[in-house]
PDB file of N, CA and C in Angstrom:
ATOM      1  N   UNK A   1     193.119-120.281  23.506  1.00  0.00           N
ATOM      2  CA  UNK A   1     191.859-119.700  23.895  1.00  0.00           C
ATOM      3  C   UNK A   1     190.736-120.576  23.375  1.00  0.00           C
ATOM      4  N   UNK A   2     189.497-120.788  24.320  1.00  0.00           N
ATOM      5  CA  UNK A   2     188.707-121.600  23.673  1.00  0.00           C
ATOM      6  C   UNK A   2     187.826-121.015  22.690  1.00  0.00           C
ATOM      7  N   UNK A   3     186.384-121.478  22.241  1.00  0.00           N
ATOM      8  CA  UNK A   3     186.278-121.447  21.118  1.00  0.00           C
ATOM      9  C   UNK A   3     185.099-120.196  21.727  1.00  0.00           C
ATOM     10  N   UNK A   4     184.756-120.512  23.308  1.00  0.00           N
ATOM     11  CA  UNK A   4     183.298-119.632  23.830  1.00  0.00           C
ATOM     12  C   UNK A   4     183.953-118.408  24.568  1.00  0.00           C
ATOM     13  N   UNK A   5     185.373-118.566  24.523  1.00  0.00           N
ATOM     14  CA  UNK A   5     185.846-117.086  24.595  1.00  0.00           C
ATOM     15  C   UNK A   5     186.140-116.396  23.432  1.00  0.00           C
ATOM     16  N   UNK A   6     186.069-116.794  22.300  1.00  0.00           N
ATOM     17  CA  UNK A   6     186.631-115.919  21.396  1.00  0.00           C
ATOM     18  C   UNK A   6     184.925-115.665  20.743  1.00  0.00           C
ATOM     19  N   UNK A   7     183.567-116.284  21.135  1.00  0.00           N
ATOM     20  CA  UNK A   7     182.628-116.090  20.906  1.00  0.00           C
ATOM     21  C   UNK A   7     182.374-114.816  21.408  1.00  0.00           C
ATOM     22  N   UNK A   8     182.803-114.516  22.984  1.00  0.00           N
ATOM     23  CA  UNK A   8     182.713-113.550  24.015  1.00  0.00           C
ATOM     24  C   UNK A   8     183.263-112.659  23.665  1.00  0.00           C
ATOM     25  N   UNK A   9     184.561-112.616  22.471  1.00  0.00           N
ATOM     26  CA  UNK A   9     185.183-111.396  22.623  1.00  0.00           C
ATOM     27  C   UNK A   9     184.120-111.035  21.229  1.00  0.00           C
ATOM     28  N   UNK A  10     183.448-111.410  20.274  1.00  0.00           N
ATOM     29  CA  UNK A  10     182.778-110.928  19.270  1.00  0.00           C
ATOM     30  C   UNK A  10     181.333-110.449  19.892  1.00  0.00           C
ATOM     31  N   UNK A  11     181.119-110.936  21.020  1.00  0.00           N
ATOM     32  CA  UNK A  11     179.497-110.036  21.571  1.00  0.00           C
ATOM     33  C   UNK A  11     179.826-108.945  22.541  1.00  0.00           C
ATOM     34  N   UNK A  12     181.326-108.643  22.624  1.00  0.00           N
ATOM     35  CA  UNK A  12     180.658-107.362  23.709  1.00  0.00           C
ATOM     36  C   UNK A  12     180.926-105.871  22.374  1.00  0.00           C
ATOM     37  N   UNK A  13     180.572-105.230  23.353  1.00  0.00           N
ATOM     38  CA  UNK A  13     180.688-103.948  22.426  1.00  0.00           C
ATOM     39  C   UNK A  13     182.098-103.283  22.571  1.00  0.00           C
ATOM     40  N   UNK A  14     182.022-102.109  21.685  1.00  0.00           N
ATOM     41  CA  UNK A  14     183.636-101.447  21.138  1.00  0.00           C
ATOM     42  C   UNK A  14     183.697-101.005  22.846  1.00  0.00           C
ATOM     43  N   UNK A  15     183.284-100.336  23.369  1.00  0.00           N
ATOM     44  CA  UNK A  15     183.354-100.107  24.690  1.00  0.00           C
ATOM     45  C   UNK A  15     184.209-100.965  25.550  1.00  0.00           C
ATOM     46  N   UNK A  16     183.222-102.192  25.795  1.00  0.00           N
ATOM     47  CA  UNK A  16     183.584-103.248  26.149  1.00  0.00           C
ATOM     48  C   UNK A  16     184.713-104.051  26.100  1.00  0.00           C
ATOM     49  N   UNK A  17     185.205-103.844  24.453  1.00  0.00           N
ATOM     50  CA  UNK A  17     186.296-105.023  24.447  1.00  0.00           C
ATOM     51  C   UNK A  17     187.877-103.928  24.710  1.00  0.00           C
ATOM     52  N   UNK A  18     187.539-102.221  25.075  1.00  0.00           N
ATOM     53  CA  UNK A  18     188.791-101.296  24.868  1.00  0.00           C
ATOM     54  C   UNK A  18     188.878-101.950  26.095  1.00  0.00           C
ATOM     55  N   UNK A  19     188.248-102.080  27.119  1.00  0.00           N
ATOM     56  CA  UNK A  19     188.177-101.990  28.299  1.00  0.00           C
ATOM     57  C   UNK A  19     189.149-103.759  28.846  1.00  0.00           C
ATOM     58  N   UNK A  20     188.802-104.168  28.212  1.00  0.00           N
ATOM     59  CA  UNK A  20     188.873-105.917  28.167  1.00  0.00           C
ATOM     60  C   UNK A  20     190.535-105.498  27.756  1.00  0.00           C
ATOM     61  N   UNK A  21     190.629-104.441  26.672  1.00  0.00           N
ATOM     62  CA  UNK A  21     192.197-104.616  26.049  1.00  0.00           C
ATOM     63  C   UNK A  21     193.205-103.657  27.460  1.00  0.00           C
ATOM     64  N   UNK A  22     192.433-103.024  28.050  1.00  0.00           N
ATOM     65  CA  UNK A  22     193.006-102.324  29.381  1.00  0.00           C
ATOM     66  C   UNK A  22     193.659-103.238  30.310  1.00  0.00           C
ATOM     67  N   UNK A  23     192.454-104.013  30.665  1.00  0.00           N
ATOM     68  CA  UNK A  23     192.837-105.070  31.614  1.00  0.00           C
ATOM     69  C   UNK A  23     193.738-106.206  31.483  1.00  0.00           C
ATOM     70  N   UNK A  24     193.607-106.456  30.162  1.00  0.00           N
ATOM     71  CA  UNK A  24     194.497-107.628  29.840  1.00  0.00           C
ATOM     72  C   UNK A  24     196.197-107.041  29.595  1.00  0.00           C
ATOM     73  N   UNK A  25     196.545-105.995  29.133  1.00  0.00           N
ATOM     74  CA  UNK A  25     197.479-105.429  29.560  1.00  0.00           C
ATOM     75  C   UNK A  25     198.229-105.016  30.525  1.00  0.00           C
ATOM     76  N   UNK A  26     197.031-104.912  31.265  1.00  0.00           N
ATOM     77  CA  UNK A  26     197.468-104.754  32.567  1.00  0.00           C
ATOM     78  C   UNK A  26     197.994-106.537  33.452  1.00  0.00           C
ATOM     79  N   UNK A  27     197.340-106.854  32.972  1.00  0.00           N
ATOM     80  CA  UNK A  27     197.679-108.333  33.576  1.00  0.00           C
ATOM     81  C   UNK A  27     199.127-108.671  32.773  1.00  0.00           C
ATOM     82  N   UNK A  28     199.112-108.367  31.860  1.00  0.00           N
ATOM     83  CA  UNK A  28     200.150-108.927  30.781  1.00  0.00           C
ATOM     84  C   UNK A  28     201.598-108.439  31.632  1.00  0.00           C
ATOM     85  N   UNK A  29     201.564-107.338  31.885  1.00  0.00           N
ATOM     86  CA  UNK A  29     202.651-106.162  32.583  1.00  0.00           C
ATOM     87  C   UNK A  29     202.703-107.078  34.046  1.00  0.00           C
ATOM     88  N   UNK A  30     201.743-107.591  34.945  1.00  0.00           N
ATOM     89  CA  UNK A  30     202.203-108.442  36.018  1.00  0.00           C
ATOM     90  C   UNK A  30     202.902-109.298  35.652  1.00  0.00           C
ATOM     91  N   UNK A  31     202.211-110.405  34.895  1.00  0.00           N
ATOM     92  CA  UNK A  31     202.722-111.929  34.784  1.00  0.00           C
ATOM     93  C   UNK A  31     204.299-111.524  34.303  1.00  0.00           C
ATOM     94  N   UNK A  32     204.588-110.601  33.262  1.00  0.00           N
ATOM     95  CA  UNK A  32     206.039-110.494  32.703  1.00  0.00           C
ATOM     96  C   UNK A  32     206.940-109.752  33.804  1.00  0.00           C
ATOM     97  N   UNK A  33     206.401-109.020  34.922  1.00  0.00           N
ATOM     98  CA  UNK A  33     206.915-109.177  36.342  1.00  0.00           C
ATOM     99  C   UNK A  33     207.536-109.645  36.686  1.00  0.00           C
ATOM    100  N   UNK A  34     206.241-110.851  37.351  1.00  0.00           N
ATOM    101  CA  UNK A  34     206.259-112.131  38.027  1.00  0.00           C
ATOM    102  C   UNK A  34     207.094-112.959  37.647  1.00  0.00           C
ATOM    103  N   UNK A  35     207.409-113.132  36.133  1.00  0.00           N
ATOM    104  CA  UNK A  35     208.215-114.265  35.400  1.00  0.00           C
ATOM    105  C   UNK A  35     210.204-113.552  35.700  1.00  0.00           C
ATOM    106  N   UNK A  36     210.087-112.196  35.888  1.00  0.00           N
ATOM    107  CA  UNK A  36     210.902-111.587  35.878  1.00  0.00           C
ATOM    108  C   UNK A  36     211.527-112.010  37.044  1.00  0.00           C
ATOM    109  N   UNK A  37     210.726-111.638  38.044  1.00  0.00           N
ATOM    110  CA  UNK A  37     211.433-112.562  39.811  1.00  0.00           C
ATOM    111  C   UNK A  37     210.989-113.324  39.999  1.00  0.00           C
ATOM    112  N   UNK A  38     211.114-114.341  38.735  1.00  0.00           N
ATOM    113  CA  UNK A  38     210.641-115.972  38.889  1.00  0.00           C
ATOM    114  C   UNK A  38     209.770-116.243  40.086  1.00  0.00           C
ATOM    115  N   UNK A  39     208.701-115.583  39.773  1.00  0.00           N
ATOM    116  CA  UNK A  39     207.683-116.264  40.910  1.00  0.00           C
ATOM    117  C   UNK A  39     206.559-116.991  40.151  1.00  0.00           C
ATOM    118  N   UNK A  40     206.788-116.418  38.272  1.00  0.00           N
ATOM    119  CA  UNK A  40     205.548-117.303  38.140  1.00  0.00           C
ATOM    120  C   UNK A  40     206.204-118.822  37.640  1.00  0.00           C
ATOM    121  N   UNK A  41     205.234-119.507  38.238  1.00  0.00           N
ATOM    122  CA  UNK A  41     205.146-121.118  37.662  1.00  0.00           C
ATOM    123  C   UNK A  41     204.532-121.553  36.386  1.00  0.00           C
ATOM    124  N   UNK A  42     203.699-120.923  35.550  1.00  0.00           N
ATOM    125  CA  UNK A  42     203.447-121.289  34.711  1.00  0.00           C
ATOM    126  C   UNK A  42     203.594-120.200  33.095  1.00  0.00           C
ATOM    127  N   UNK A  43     204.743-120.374  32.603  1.00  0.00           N
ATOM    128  CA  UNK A  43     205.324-118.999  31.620  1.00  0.00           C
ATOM    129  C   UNK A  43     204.302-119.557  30.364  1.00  0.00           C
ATOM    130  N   UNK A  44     203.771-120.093  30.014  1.00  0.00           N
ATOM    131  CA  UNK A  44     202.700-120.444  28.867  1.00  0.00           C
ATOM    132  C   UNK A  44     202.033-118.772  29.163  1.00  0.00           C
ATOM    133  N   UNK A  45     201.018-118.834  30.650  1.00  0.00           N
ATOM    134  CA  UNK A  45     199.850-118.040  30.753  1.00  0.00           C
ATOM    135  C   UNK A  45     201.023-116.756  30.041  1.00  0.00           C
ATOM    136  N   UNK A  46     201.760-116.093  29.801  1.00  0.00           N
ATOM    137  CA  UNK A  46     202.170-115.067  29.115  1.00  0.00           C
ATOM    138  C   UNK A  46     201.804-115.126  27.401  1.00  0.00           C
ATOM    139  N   UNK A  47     202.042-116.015  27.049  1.00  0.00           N
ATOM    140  CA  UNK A  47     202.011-116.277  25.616  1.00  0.00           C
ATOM    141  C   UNK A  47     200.195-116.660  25.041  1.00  0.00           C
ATOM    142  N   UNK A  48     199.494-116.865  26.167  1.00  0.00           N
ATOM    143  CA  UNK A  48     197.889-117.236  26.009  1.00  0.00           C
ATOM    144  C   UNK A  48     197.204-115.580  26.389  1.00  0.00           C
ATOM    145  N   UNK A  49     198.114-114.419  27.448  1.00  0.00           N
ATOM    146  CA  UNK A  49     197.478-113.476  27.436  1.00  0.00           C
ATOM    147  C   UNK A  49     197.739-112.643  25.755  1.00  0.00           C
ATOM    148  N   UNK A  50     199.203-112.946  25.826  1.00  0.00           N
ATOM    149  CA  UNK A  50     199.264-112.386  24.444  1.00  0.00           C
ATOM    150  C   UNK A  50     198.381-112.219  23.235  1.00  0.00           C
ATOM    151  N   UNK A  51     198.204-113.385  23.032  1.00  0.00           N
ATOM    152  CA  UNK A  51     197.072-113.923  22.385  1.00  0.00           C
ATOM    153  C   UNK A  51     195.676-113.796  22.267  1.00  0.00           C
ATOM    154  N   UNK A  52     195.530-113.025  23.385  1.00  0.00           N
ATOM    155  CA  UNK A  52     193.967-112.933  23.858  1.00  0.00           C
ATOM    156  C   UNK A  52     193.900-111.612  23.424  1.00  0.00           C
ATOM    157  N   UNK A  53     195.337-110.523  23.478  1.00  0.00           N
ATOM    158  CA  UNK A  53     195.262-108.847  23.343  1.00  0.00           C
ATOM    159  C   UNK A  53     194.870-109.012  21.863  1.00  0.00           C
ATOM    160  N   UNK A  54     195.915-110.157  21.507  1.00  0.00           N
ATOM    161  CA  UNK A  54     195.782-109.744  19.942  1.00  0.00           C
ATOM    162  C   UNK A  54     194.393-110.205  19.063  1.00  0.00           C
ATOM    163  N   UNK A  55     193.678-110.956  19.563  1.00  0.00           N
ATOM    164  CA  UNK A  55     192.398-110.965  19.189  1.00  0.00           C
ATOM    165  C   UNK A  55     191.710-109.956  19.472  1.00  0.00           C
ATOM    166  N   UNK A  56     191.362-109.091  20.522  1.00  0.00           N
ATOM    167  CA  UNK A  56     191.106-108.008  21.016  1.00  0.00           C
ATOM    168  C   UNK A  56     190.916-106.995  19.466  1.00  0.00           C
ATOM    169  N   UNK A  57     192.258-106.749  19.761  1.00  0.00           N
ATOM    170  CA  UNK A  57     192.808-105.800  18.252  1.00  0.00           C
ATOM    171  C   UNK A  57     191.788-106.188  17.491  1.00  0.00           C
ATOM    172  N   UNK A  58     192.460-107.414  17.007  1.00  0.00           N
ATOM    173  CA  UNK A  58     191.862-107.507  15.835  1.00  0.00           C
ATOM    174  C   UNK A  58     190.184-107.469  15.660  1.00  0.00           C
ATOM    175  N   UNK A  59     189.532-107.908  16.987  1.00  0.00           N
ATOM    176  CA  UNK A  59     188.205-107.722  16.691  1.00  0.00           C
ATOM    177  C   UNK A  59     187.769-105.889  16.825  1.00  0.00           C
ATOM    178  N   UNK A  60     188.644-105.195  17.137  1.00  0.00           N
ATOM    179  CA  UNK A  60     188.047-103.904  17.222  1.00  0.00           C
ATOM    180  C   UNK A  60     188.715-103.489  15.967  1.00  0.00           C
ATOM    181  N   UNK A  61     189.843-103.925  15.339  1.00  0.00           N
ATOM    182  CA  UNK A  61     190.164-102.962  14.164  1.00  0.00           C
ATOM    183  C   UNK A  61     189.091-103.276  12.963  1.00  0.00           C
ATOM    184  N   UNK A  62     188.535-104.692  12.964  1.00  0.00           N
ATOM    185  CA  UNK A  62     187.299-105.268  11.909  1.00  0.00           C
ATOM    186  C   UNK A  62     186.299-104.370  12.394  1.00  0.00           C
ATOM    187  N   UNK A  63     186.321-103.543  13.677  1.00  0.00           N
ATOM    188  CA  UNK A  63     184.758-103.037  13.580  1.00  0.00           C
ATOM    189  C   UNK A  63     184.816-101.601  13.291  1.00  0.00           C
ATOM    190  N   UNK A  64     186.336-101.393  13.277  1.00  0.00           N
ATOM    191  CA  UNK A  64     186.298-100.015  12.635  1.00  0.00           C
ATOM    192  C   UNK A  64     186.330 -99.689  11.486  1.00  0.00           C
ATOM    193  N   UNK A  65     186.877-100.724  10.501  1.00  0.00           N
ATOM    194  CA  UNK A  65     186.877-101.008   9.382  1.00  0.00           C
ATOM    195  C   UNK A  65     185.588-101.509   8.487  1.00  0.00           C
ATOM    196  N   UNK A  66     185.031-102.185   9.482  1.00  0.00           N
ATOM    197  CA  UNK A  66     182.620-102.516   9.156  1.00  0.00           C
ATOM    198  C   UNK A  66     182.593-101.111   8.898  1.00  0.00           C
ATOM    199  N   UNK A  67     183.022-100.263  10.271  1.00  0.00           N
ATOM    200  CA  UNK A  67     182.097 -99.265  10.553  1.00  0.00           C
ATOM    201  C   UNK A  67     182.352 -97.662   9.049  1.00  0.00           C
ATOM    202  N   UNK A  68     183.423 -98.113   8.489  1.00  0.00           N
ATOM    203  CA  UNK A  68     183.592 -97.092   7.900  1.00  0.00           C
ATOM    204  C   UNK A  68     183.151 -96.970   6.758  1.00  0.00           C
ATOM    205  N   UNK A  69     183.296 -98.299   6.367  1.00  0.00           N
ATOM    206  CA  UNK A  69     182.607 -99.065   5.350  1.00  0.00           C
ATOM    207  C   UNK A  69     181.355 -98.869   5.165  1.00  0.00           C
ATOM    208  N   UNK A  70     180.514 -98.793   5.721  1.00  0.00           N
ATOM    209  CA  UNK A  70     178.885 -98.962   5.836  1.00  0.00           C
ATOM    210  C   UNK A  70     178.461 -98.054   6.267  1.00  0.00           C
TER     211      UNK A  70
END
């Protein structure tokens, strides 16, 4: 992931990024499909969505953890 997406996942709001963790799951559940009846060509993009949920997390569990805090 580059460096101005993981900028992107720290400016949207808690709203925003549940919503972001919806979709990307949802994509996650195709591609592991797709890879399933070998239609996808490129098995990386599974392991880069992965990656993207788990930043997700982690930027919403830090804001629940700010938020309780303060």
């Amino acid at each position: 992931m580059k460096t101005k997406d993981k900028k992107q996942i720290k400016e949207k709001s808690l709203e925003e990024l549940k919503a972001s963790l919806k979709d990307a799951r949802k994509t996650l559940f195709s591609l592991k499909l797709e890879k399933a009846q070998n239609k996808l060509k490129n098995t990386r993009s599974i392991f880069l969505k992965r990656k993207e949920i788990a930043m997700i997390l982690t930027e919403i569990r830090w804001r629940e953890l700010y938020a309780k805090n303060a």
